[in-house]
C-alpha atoms as a PDB file:
ATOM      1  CA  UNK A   1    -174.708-121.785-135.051  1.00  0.00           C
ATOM      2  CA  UNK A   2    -174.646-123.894-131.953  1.00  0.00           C
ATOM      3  CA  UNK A   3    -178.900-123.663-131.862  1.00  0.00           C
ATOM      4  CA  UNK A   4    -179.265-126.516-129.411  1.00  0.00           C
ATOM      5  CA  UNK A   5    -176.706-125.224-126.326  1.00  0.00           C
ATOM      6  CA  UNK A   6    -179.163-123.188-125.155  1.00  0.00           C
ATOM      7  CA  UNK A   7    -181.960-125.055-125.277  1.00  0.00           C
ATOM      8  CA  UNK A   8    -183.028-124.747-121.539  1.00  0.00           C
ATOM      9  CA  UNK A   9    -182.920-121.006-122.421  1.00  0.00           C
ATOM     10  CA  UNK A  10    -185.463-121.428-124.995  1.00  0.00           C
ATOM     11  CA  UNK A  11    -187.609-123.498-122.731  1.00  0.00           C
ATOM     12  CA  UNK A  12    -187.504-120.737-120.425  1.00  0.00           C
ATOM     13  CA  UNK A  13    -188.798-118.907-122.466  1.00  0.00           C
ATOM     14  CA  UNK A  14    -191.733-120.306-123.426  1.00  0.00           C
ATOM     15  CA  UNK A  15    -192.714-120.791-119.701  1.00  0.00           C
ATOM     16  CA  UNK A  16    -192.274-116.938-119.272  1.00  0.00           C
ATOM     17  CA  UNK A  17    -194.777-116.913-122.263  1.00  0.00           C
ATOM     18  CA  UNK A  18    -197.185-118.791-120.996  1.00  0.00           C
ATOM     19  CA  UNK A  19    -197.603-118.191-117.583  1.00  0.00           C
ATOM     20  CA  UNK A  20    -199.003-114.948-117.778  1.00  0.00           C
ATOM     21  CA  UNK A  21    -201.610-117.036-120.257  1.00  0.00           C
ATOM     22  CA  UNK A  22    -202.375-118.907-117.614  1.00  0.00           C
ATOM     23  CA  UNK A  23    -202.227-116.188-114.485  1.00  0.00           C
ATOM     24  CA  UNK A  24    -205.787-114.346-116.985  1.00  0.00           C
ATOM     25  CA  UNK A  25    -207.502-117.462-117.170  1.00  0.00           C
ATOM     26  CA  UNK A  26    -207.505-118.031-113.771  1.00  0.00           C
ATOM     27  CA  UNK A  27    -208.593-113.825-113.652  1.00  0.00           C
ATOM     28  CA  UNK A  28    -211.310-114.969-116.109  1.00  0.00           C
ATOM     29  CA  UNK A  29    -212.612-117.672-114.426  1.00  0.00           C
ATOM     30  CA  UNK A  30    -212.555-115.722-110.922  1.00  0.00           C
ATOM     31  CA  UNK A  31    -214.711-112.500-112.904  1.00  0.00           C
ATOM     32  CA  UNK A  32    -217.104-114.601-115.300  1.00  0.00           C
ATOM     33  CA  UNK A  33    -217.160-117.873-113.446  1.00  0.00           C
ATOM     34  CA  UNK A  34    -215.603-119.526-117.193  1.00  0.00           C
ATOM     35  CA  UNK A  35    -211.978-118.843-118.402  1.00  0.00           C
ATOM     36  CA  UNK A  36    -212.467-117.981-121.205  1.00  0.00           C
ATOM     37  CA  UNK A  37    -215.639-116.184-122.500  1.00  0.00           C
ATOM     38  CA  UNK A  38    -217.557-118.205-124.718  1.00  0.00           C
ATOM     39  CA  UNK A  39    -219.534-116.953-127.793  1.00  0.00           C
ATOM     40  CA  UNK A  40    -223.169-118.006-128.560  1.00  0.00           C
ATOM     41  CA  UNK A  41    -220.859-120.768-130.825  1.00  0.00           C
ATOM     42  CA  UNK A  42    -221.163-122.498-127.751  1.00  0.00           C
ATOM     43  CA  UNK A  43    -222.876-120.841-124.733  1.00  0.00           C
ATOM     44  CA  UNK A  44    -225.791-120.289-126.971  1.00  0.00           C
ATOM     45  CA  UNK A  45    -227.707-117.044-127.546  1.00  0.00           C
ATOM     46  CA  UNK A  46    -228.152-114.546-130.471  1.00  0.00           C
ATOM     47  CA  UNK A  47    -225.878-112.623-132.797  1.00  0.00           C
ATOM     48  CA  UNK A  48    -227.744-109.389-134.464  1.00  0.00           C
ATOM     49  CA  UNK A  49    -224.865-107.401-137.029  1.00  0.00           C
ATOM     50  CA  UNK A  50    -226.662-103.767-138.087  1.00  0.00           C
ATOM     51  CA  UNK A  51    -225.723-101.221-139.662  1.00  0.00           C
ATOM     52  CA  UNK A  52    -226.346 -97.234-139.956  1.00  0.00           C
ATOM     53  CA  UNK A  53    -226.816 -95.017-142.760  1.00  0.00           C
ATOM     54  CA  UNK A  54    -225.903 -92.560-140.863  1.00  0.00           C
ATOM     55  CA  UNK A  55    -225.407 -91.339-137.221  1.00  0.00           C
ATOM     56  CA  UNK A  56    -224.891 -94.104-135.379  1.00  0.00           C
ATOM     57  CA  UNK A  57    -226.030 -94.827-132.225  1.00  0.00           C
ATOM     58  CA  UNK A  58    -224.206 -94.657-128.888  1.00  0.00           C
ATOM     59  CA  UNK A  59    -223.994 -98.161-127.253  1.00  0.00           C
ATOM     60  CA  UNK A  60    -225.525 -96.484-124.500  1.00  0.00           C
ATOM     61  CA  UNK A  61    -228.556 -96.559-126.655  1.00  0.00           C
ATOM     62  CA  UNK A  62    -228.170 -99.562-128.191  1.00  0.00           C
ATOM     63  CA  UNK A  63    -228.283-101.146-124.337  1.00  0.00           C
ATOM     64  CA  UNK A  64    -231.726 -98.798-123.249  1.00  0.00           C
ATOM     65  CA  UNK A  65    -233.420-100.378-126.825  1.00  0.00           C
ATOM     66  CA  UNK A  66    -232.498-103.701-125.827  1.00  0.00           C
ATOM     67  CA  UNK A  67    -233.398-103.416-122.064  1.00  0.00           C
ATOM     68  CA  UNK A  68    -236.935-102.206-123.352  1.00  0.00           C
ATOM     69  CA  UNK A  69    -237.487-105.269-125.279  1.00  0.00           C
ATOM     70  CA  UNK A  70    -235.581-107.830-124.109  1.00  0.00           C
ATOM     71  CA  UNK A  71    -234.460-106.854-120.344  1.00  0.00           C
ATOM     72  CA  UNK A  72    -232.703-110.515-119.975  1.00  0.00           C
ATOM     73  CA  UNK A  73    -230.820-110.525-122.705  1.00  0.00           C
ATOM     74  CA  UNK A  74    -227.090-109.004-121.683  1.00  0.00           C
ATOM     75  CA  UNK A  75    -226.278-107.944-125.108  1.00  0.00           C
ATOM     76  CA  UNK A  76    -222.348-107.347-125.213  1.00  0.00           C
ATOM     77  CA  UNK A  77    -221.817-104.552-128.511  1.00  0.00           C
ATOM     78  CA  UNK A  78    -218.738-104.660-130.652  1.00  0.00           C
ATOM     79  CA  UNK A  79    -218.583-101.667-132.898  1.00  0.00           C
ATOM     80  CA  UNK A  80    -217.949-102.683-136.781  1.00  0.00           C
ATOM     81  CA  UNK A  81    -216.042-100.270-138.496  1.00  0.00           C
ATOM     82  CA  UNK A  82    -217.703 -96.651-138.236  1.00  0.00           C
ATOM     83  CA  UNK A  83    -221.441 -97.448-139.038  1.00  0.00           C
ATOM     84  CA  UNK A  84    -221.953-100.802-137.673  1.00  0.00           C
ATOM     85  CA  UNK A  85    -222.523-102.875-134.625  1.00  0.00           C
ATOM     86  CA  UNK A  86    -221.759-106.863-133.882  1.00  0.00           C
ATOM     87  CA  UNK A  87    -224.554-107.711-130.910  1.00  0.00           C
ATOM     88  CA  UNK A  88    -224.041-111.041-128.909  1.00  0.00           C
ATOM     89  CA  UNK A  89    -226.701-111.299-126.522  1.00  0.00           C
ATOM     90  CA  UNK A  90    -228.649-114.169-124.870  1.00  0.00           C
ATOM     91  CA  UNK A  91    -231.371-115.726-127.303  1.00  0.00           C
ATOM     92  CA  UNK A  92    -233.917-113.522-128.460  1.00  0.00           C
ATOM     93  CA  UNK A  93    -236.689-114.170-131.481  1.00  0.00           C
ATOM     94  CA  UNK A  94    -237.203-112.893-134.618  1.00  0.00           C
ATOM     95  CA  UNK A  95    -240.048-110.665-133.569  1.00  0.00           C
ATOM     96  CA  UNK A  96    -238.183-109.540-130.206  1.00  0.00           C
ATOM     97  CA  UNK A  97    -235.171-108.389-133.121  1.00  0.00           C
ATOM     98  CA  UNK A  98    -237.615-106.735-135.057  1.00  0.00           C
ATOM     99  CA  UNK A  99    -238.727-104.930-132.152  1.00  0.00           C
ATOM    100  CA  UNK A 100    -234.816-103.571-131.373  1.00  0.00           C
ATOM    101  CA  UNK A 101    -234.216-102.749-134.948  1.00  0.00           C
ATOM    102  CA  UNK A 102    -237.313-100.507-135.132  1.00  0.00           C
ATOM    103  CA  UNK A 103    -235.997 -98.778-132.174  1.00  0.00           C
ATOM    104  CA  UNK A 104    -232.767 -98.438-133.224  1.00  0.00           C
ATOM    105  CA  UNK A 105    -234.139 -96.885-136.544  1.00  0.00           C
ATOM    106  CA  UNK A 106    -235.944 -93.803-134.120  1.00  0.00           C
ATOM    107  CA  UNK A 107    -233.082 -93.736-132.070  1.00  0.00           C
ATOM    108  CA  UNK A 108    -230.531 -93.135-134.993  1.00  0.00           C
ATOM    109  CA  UNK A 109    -232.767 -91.429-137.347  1.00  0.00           C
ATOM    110  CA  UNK A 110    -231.605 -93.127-140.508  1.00  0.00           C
ATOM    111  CA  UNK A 111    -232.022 -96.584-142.237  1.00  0.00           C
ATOM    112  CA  UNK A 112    -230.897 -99.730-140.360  1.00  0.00           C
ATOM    113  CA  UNK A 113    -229.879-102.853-142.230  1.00  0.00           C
ATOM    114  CA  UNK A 114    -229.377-105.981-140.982  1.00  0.00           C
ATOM    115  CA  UNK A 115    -226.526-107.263-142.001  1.00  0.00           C
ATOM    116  CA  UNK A 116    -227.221-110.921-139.761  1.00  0.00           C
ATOM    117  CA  UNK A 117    -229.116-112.666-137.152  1.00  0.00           C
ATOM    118  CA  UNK A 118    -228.514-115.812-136.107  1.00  0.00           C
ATOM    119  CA  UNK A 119    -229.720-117.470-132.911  1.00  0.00           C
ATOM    120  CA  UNK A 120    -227.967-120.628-131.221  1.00  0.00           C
ATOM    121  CA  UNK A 121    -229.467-123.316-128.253  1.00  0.00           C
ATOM    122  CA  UNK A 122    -227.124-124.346-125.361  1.00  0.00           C
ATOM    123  CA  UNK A 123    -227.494-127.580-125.937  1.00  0.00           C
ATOM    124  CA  UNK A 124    -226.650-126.875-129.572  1.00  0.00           C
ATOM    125  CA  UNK A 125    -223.977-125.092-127.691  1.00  0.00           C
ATOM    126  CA  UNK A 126    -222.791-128.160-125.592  1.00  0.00           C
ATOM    127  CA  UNK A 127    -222.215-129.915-128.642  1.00  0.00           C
ATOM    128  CA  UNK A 128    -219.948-127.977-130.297  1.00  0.00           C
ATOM    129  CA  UNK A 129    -217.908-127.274-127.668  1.00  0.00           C
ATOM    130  CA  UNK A 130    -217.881-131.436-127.351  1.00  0.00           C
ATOM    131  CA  UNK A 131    -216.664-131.261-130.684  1.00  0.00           C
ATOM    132  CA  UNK A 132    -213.997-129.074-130.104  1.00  0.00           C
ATOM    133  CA  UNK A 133    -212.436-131.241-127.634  1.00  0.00           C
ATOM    134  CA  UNK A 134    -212.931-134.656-129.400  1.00  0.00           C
ATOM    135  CA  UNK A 135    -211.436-132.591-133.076  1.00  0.00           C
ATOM    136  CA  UNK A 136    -208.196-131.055-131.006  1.00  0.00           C
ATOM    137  CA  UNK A 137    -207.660-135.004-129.472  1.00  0.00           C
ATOM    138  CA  UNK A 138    -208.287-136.776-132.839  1.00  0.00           C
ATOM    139  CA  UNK A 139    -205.811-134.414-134.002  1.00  0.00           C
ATOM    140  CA  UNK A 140    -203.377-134.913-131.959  1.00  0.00           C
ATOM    141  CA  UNK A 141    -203.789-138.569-131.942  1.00  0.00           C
ATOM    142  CA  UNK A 142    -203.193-138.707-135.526  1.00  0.00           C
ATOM    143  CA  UNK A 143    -200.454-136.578-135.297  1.00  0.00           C
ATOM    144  CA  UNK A 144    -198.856-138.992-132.813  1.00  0.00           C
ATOM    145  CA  UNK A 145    -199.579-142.118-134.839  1.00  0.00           C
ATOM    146  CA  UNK A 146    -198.462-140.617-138.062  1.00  0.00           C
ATOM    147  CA  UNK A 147    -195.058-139.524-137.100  1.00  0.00           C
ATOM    148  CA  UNK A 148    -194.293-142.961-135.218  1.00  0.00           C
ATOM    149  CA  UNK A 149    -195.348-144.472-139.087  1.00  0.00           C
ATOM    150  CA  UNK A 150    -193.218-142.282-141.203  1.00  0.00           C
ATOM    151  CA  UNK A 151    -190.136-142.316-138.477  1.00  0.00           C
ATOM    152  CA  UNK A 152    -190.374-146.576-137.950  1.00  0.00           C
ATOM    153  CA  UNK A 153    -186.602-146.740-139.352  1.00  0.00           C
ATOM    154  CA  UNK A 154    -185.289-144.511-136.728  1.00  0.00           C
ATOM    155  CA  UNK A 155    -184.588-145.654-133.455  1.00  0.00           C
ATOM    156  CA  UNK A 156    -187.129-144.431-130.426  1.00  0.00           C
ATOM    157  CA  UNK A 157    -189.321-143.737-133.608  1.00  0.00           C
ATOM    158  CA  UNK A 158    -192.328-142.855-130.693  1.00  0.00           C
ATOM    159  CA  UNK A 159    -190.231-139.633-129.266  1.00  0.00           C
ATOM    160  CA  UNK A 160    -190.448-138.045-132.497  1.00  0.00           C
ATOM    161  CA  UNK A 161    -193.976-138.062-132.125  1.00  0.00           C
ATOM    162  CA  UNK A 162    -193.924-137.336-128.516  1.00  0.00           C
ATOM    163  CA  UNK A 163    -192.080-134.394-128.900  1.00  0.00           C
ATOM    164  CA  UNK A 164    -194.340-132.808-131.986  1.00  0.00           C
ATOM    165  CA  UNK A 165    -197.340-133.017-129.590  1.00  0.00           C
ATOM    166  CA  UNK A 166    -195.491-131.531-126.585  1.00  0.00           C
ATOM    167  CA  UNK A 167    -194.865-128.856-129.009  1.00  0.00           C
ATOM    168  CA  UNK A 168    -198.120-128.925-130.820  1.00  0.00           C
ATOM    169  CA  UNK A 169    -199.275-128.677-126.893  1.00  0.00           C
ATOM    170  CA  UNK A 170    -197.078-125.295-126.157  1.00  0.00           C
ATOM    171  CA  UNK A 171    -198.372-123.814-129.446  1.00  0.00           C
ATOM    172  CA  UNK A 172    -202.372-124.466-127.898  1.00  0.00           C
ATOM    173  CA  UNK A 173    -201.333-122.923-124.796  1.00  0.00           C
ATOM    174  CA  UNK A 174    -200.055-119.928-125.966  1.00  0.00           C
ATOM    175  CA  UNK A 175    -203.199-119.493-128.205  1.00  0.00           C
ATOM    176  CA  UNK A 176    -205.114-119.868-125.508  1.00  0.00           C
ATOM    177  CA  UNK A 177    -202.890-117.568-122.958  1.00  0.00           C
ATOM    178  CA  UNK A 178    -203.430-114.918-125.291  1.00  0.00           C
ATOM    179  CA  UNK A 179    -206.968-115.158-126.284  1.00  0.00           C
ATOM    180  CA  UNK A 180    -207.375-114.939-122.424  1.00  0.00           C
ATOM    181  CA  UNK A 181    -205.561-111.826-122.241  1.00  0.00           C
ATOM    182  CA  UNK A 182    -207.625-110.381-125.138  1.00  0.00           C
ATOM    183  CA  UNK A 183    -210.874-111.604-123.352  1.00  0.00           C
ATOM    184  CA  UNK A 184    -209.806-110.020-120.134  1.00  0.00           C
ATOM    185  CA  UNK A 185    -209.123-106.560-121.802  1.00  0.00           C
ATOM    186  CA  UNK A 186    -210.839-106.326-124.627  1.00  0.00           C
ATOM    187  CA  UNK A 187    -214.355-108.645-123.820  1.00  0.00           C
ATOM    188  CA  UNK A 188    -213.346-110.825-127.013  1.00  0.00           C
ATOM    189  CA  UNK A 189    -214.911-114.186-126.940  1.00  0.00           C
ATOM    190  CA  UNK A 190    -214.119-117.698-128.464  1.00  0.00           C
ATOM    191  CA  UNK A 191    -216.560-118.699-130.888  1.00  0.00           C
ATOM    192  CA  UNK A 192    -216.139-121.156-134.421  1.00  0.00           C
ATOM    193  CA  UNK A 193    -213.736-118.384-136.037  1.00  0.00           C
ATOM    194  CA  UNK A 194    -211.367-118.818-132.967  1.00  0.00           C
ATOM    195  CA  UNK A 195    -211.667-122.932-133.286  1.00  0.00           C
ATOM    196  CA  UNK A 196    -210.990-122.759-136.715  1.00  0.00           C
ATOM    197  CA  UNK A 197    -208.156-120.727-136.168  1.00  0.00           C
ATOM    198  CA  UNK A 198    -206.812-122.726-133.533  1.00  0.00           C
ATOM    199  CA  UNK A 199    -206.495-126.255-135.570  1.00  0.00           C
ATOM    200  CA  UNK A 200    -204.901-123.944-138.175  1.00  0.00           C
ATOM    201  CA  UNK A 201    -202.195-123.381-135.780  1.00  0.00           C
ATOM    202  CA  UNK A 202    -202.259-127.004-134.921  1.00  0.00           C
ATOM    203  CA  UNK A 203    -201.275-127.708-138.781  1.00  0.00           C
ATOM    204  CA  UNK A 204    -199.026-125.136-139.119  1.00  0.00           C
ATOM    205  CA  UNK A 205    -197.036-125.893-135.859  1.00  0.00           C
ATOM    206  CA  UNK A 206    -196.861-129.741-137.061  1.00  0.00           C
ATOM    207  CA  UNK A 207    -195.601-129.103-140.854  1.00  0.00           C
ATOM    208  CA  UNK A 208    -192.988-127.060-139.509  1.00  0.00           C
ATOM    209  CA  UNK A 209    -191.810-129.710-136.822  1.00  0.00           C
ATOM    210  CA  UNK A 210    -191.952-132.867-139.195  1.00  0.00           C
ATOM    211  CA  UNK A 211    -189.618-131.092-141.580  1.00  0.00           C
ATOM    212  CA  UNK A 212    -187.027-130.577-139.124  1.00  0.00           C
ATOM    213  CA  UNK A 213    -187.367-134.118-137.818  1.00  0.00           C
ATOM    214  CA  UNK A 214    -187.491-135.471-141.253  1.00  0.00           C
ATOM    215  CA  UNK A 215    -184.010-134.104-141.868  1.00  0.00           C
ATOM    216  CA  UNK A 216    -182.689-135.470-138.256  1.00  0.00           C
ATOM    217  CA  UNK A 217    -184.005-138.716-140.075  1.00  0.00           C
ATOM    218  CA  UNK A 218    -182.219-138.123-143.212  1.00  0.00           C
ATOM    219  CA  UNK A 219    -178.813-136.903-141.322  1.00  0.00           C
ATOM    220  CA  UNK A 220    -179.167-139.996-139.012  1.00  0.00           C
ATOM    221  CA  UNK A 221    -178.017-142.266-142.172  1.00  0.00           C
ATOM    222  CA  UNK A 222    -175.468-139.771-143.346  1.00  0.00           C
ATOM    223  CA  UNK A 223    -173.648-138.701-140.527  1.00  0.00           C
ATOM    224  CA  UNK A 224    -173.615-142.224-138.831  1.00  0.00           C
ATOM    225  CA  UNK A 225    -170.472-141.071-136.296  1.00  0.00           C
ATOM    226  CA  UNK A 226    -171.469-137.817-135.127  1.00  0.00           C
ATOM    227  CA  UNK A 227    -172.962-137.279-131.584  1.00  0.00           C
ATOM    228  CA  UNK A 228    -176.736-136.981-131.793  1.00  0.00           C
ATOM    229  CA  UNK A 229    -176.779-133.262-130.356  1.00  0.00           C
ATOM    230  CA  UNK A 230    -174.709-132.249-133.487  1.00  0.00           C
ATOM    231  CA  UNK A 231    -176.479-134.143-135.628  1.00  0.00           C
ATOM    232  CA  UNK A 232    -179.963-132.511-134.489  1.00  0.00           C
ATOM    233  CA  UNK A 233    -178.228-129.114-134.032  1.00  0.00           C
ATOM    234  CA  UNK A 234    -176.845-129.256-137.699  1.00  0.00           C
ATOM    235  CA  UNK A 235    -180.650-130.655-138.701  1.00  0.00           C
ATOM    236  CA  UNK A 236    -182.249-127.329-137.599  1.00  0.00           C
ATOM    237  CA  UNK A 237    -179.421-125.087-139.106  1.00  0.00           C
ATOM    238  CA  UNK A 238    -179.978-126.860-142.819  1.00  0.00           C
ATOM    239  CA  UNK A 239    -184.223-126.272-142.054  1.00  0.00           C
ATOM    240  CA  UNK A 240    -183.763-122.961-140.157  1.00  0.00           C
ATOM    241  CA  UNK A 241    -183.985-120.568-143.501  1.00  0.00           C
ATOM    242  CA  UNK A 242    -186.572-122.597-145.304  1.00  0.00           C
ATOM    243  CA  UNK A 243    -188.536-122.497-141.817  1.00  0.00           C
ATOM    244  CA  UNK A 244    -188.434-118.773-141.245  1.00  0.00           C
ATOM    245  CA  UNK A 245    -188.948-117.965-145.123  1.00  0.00           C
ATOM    246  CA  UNK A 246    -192.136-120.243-145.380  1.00  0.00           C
ATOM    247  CA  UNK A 247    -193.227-118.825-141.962  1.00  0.00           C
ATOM    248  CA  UNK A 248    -192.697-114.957-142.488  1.00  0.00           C
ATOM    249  CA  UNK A 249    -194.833-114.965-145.859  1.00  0.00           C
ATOM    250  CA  UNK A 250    -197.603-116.421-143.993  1.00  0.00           C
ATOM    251  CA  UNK A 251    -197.235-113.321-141.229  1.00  0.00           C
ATOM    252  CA  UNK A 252    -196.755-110.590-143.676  1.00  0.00           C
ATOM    253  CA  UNK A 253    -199.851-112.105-145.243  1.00  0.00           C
ATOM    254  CA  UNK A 254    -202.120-111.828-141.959  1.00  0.00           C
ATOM    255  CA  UNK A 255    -200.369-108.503-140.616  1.00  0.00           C
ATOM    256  CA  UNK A 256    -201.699-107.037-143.644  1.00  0.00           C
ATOM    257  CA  UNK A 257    -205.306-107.824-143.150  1.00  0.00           C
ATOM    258  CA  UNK A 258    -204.479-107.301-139.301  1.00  0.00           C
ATOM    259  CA  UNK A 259    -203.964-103.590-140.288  1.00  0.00           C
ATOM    260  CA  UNK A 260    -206.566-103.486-143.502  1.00  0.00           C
ATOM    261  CA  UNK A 261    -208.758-105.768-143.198  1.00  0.00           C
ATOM    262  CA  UNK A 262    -212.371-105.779-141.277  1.00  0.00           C
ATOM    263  CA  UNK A 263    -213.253-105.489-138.076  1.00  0.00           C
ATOM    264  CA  UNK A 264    -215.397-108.938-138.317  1.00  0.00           C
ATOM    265  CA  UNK A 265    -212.043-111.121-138.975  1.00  0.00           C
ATOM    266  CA  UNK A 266    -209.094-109.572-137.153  1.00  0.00           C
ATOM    267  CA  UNK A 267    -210.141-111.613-133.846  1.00  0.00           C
ATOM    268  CA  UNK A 268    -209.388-114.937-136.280  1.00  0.00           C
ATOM    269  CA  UNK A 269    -206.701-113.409-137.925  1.00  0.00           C
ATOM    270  CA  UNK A 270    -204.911-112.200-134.466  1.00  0.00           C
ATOM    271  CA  UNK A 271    -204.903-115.404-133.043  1.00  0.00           C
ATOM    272  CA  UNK A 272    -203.765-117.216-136.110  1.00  0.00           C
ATOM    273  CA  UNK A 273    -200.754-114.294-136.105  1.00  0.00           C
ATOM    274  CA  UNK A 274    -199.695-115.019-132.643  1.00  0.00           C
ATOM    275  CA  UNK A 275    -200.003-119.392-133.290  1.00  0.00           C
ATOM    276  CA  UNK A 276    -197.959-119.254-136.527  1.00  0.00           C
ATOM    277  CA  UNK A 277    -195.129-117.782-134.465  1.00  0.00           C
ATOM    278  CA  UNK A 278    -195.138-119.759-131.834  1.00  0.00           C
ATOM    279  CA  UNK A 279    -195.535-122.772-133.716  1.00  0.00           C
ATOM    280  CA  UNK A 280    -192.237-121.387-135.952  1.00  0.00           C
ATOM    281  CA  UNK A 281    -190.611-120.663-132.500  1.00  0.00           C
ATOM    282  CA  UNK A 282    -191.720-124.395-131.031  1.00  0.00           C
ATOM    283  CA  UNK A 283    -190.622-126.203-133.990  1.00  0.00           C
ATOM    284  CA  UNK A 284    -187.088-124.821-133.894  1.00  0.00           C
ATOM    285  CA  UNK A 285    -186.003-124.085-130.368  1.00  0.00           C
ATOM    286  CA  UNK A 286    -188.766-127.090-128.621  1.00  0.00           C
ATOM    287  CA  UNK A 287    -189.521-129.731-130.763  1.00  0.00           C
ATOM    288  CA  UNK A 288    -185.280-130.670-131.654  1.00  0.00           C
ATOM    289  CA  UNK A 289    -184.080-129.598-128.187  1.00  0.00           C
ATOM    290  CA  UNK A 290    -186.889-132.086-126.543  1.00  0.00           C
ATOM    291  CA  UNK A 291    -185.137-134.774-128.644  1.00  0.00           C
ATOM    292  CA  UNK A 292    -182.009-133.833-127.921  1.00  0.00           C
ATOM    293  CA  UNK A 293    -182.875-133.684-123.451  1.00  0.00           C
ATOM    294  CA  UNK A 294    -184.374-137.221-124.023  1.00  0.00           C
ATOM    295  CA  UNK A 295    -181.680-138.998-126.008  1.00  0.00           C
ATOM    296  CA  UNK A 296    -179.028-137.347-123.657  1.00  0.00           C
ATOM    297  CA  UNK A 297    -181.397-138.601-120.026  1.00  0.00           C
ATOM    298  CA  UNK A 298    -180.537-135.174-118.759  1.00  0.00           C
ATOM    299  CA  UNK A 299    -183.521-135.637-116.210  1.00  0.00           C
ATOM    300  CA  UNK A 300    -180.972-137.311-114.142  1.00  0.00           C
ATOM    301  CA  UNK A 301    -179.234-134.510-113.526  1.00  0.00           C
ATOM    302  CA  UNK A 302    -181.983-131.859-113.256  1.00  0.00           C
ATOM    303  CA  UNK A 303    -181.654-131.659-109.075  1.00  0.00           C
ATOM    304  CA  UNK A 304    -178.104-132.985-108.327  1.00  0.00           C
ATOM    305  CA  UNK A 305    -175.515-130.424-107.328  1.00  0.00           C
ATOM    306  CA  UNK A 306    -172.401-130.124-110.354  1.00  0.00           C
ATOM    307  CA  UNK A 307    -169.006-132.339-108.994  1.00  0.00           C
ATOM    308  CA  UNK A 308    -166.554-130.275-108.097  1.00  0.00           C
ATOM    309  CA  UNK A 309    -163.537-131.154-110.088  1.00  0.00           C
ATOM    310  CA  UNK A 310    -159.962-130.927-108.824  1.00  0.00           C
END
């Protein structure tokens, strides 16, 4: 399997995957003024989780008991399952939520229980998202500094690492691309669930691409003579079925609470779907063809017309 020929192919690819990522967060930010819709995680605000004995309410009158009690508060109702609701609003107190609850006990006509309130500050808000930023660039630092370490005996040891966070960076974007998409259509929003998920990827996308490198490392001292686009292409054929084995058992895994599992963690477990495959698809067809474009300078070449030969 000649993996690396095509490698521009593959890079193609991932642009055509992206871009349309990057065309709803510009739709995002051009609707809600942010591109991507932030939870009360960070914006701030309340979360109120009920749920109905019976005959639950329409989010119609969810939004007329909220209105009467708290007209400010723009709650935004997910429905849980078939008896529940997930209410992000702005921040309301704990007698304002009693208030709701009561009505939304005459309204229904049954028993509500409350299965969580929680209330966040902006500034609390502001913090996180701070914390966000500073844990993805830690991350990625580490990442960088790590693989330069482990790869010293190598020659260029610092592309190695270069090229994990270039991939580690596609992985993010794609992430991100998508939860933008889901935002755009569905009103999901990024909260802690979605970070968490997120670094997740990160992890994932790195193990994958140090294992490959790790055997261009080991091949480097074996197969002294061959041409370095052999050697990595041969590299990724020896890790390709271990990669896609390892990586598949982790996707049947989350398709199957995807499809079973609750309402309340198939945001988290959607996004972590869609960043374990592209981090398998950026550690095999990215991360080793990156290498491959930088040993080779092909730069050069990128804008100059092909010689004519006689």
């Amino acid at each position: 399997m000649n993996i690396i020929k095509n490698r521009y192919l593959y890079f193609l690819i991932s642009l055509l995957i992206i871009i349309p990522g990057l065309i709803f967060l510009i739709l995002n930010w051009t609707n809600i003024g942010t591109p991507l819709p932030l939870g009360i995680d960070f914006s701030g605000g309340s979360l109120l989780e009920v749920k109905f004995a019976a005959n639950r309410p329409s989010t119609e009158q969810v939004q007329s008991a909220y209105h009467k009690y708290a007209p400010d508060a723009s709650p935004i109702i997910q429905p849980l399952g078939d008896d529940s609701y997930s209410i992000r609003s702005k921040t309301i107190d704990d007698p304002t939520k009693g208030k709701i609850v009561s009505e939304l006990q005459t309204t229904a006509g049954n028993a509500v229980t409350v299965l969580a309130f929680s209330s966040v500050s902006a500034a609390v808000g502001a913090e996180v998202t701070k914390a966000a930023g500073f844990a993805i660039l830690l991350a990625a630092f580490a990442i960088l500094a790590y693989i330069w370490f482990a790869f010293r005996g190598v020659s260029h040891a610092g592309r190695y690492g270069a090229a994990a966070i270039i991939a580690m960076l596609h992985d993010i974007l794609v992430v991100i691309g998508v939860e933008a998409i889901l935002a755009y259509f569905l009103g999901w929003e990024v909260d802690a669930m979605f970070l968490t998920a997120l670094l997740t990827v990160i992890g994932f996308s790195v193990h994958d691409t140090i294992v490959v490198f790790d055997r261009i490392r080991e091949n480097t001292t074996v197969y002294r003579r061959v041409d370095y686009e052999t050697l990595v292409n041969h590299s990724i054929v020896q890790t390709l079925v271990r990669s896609i084995n390892t990586q598949l058992t982790v996707m049947f895994t989350l398709l199957a609470l995807v499809l079973f599992g609750g309402d309340s963690i198939r945001h988290f477990v959607i996004i972590l779907l869609v960043g374990i495959l592209s981090g398998t698809y950026s550690s095999i067809f990215n991360a080793s063809p990156i290498l491959v474009v930088w040993e080779n300078r092909e730069w050069r070449t990128w804008f100059k017309r092909k010689q004519v030969t006689a």
